[in-house]
N, C-alpha and C. Protein backbone atom coordinates (compact mmCIF):
# COMPACT_ATOMS: atom_id res chain seq x y z
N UNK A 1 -22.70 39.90 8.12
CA UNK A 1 -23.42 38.71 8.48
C UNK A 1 -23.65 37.83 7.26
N UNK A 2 -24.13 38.42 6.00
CA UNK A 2 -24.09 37.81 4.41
C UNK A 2 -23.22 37.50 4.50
N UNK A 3 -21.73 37.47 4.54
CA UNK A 3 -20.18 36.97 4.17
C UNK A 3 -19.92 35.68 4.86
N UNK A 4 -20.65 35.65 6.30
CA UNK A 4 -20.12 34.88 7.16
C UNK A 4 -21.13 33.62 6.61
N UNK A 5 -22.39 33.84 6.65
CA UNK A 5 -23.32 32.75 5.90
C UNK A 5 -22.83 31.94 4.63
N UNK A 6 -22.31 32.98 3.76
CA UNK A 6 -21.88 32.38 2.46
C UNK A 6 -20.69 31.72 3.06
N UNK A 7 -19.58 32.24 3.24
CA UNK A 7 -18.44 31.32 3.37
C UNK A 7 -18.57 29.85 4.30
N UNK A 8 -19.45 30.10 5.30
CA UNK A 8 -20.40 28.77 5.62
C UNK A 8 -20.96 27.97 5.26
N UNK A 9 -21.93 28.32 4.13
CA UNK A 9 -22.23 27.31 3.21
C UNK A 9 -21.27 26.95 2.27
N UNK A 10 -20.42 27.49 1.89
CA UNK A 10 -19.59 27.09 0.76
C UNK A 10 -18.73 26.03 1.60
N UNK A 11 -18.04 26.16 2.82
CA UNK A 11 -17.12 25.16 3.35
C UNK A 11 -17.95 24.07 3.39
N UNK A 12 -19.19 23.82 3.66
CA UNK A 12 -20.49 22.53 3.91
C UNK A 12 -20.22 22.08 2.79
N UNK A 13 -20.48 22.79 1.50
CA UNK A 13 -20.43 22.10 0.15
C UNK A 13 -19.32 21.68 -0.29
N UNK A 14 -17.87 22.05 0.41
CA UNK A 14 -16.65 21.39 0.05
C UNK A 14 -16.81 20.32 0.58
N UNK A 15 -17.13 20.08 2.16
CA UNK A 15 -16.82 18.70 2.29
C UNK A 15 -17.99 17.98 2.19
N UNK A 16 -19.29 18.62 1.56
CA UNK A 16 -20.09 17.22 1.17
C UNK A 16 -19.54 16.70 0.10
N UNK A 17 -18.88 17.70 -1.00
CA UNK A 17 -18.35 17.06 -2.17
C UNK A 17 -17.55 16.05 -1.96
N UNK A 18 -16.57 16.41 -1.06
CA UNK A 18 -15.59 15.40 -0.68
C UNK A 18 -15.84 14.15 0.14
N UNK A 19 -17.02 14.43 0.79
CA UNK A 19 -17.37 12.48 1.34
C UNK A 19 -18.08 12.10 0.58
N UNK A 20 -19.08 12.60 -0.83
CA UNK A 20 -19.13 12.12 -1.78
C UNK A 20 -18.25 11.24 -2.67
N UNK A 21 -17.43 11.80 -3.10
CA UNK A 21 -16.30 11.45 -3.71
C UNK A 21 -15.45 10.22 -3.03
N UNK A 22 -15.32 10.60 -1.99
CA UNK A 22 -14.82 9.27 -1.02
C UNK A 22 -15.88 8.17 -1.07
N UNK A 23 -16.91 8.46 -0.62
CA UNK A 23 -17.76 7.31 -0.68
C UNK A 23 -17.74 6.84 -2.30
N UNK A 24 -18.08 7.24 -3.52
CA UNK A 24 -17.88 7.06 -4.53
C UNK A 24 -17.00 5.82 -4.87
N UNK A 25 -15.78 6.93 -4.80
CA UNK A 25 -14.33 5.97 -4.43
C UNK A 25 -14.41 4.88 -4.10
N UNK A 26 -14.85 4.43 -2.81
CA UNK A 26 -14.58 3.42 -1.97
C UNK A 26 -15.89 2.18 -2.56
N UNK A 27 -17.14 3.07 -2.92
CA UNK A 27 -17.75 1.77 -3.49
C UNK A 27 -17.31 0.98 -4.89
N UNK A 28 -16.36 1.86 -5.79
CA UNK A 28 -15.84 1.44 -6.96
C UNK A 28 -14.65 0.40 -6.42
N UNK A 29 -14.05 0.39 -5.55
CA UNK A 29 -12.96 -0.48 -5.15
C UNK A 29 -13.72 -1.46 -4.72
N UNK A 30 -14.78 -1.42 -3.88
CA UNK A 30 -15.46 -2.62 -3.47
C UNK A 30 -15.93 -3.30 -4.38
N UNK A 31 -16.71 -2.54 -5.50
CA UNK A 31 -17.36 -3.34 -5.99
C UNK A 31 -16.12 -4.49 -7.29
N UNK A 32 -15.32 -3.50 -7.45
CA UNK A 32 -14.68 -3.80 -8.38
C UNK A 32 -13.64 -5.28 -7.63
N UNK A 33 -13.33 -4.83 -6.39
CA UNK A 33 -12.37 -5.87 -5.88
C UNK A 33 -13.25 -7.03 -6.06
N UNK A 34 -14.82 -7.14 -5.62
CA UNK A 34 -15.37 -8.50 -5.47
C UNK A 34 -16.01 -9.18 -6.96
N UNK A 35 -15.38 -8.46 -8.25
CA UNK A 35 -15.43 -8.68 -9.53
C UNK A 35 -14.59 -9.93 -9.67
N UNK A 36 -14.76 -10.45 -10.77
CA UNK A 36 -13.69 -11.54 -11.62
C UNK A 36 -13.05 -10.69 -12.01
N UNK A 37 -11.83 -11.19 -12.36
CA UNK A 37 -10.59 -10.41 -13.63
C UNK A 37 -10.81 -10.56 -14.55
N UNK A 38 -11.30 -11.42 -15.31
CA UNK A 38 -12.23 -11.44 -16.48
C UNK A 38 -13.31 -10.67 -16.61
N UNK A 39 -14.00 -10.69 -16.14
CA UNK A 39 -15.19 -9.38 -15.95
C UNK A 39 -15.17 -8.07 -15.84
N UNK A 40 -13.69 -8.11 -15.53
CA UNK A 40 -13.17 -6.87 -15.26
C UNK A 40 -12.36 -6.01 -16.37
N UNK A 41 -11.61 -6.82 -17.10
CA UNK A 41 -11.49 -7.17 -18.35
C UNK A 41 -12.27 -7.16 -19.28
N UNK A 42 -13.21 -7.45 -19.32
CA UNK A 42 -14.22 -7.44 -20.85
C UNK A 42 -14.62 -6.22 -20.33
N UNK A 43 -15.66 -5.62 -19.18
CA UNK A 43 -15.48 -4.30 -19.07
C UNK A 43 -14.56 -2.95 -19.19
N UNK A 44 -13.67 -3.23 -19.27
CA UNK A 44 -13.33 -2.55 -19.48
C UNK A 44 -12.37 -2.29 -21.17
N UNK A 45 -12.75 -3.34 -21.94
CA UNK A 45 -12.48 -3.65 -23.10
C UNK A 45 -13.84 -3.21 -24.02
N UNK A 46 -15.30 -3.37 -23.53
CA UNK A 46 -16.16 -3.04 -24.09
C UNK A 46 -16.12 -1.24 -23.85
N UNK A 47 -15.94 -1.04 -22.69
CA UNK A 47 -15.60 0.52 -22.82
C UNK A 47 -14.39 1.30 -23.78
N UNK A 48 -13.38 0.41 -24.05
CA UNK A 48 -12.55 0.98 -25.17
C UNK A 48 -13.31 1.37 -26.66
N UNK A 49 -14.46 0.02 -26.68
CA UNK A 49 -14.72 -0.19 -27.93
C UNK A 49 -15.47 1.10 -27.98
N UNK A 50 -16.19 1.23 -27.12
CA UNK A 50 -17.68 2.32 -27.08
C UNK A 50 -16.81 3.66 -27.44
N UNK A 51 -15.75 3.76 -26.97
CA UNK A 51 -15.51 5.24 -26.76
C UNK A 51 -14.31 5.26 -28.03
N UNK A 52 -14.11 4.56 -28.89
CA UNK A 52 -13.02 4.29 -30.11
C UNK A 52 -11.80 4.23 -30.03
N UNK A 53 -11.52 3.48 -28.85
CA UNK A 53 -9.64 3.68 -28.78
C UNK A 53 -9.93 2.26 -29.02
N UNK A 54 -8.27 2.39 -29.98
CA UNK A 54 -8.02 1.10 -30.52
C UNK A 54 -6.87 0.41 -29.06
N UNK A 55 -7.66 -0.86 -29.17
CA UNK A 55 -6.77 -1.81 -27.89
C UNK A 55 -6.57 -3.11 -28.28
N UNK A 56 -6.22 -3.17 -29.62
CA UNK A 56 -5.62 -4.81 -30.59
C UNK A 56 -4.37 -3.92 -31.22
């Protein structure tokens, strides 16, 4: 009866992870689609800087 519980909860926690992740997903495309390209651009240019990769 322990085995059957656990492997029960563990499948719940796969797919909460995974409509997490989807939802995640899907708000980064939204938000990002209704961005400027410029904005989108310096973001992601100020994140080069922060994290030290050279991008000149």
């Amino acid at each position: 009866m322990t085995a059957h519980a656990a492997a029960a909860a563990g499948t719940t926690s796969g797919a909460l992870s995974i409509v997490a992740a989807a939802l995640i997903g899907l708000g980064i495309i939204v938000f990002a689609g209704h961005l400027q390209a410029q904005t989108l651009h310096d973001a992601a240019h100020d994140v080069r800087h922060a994290t030290g990769f050279p991008c000149h």
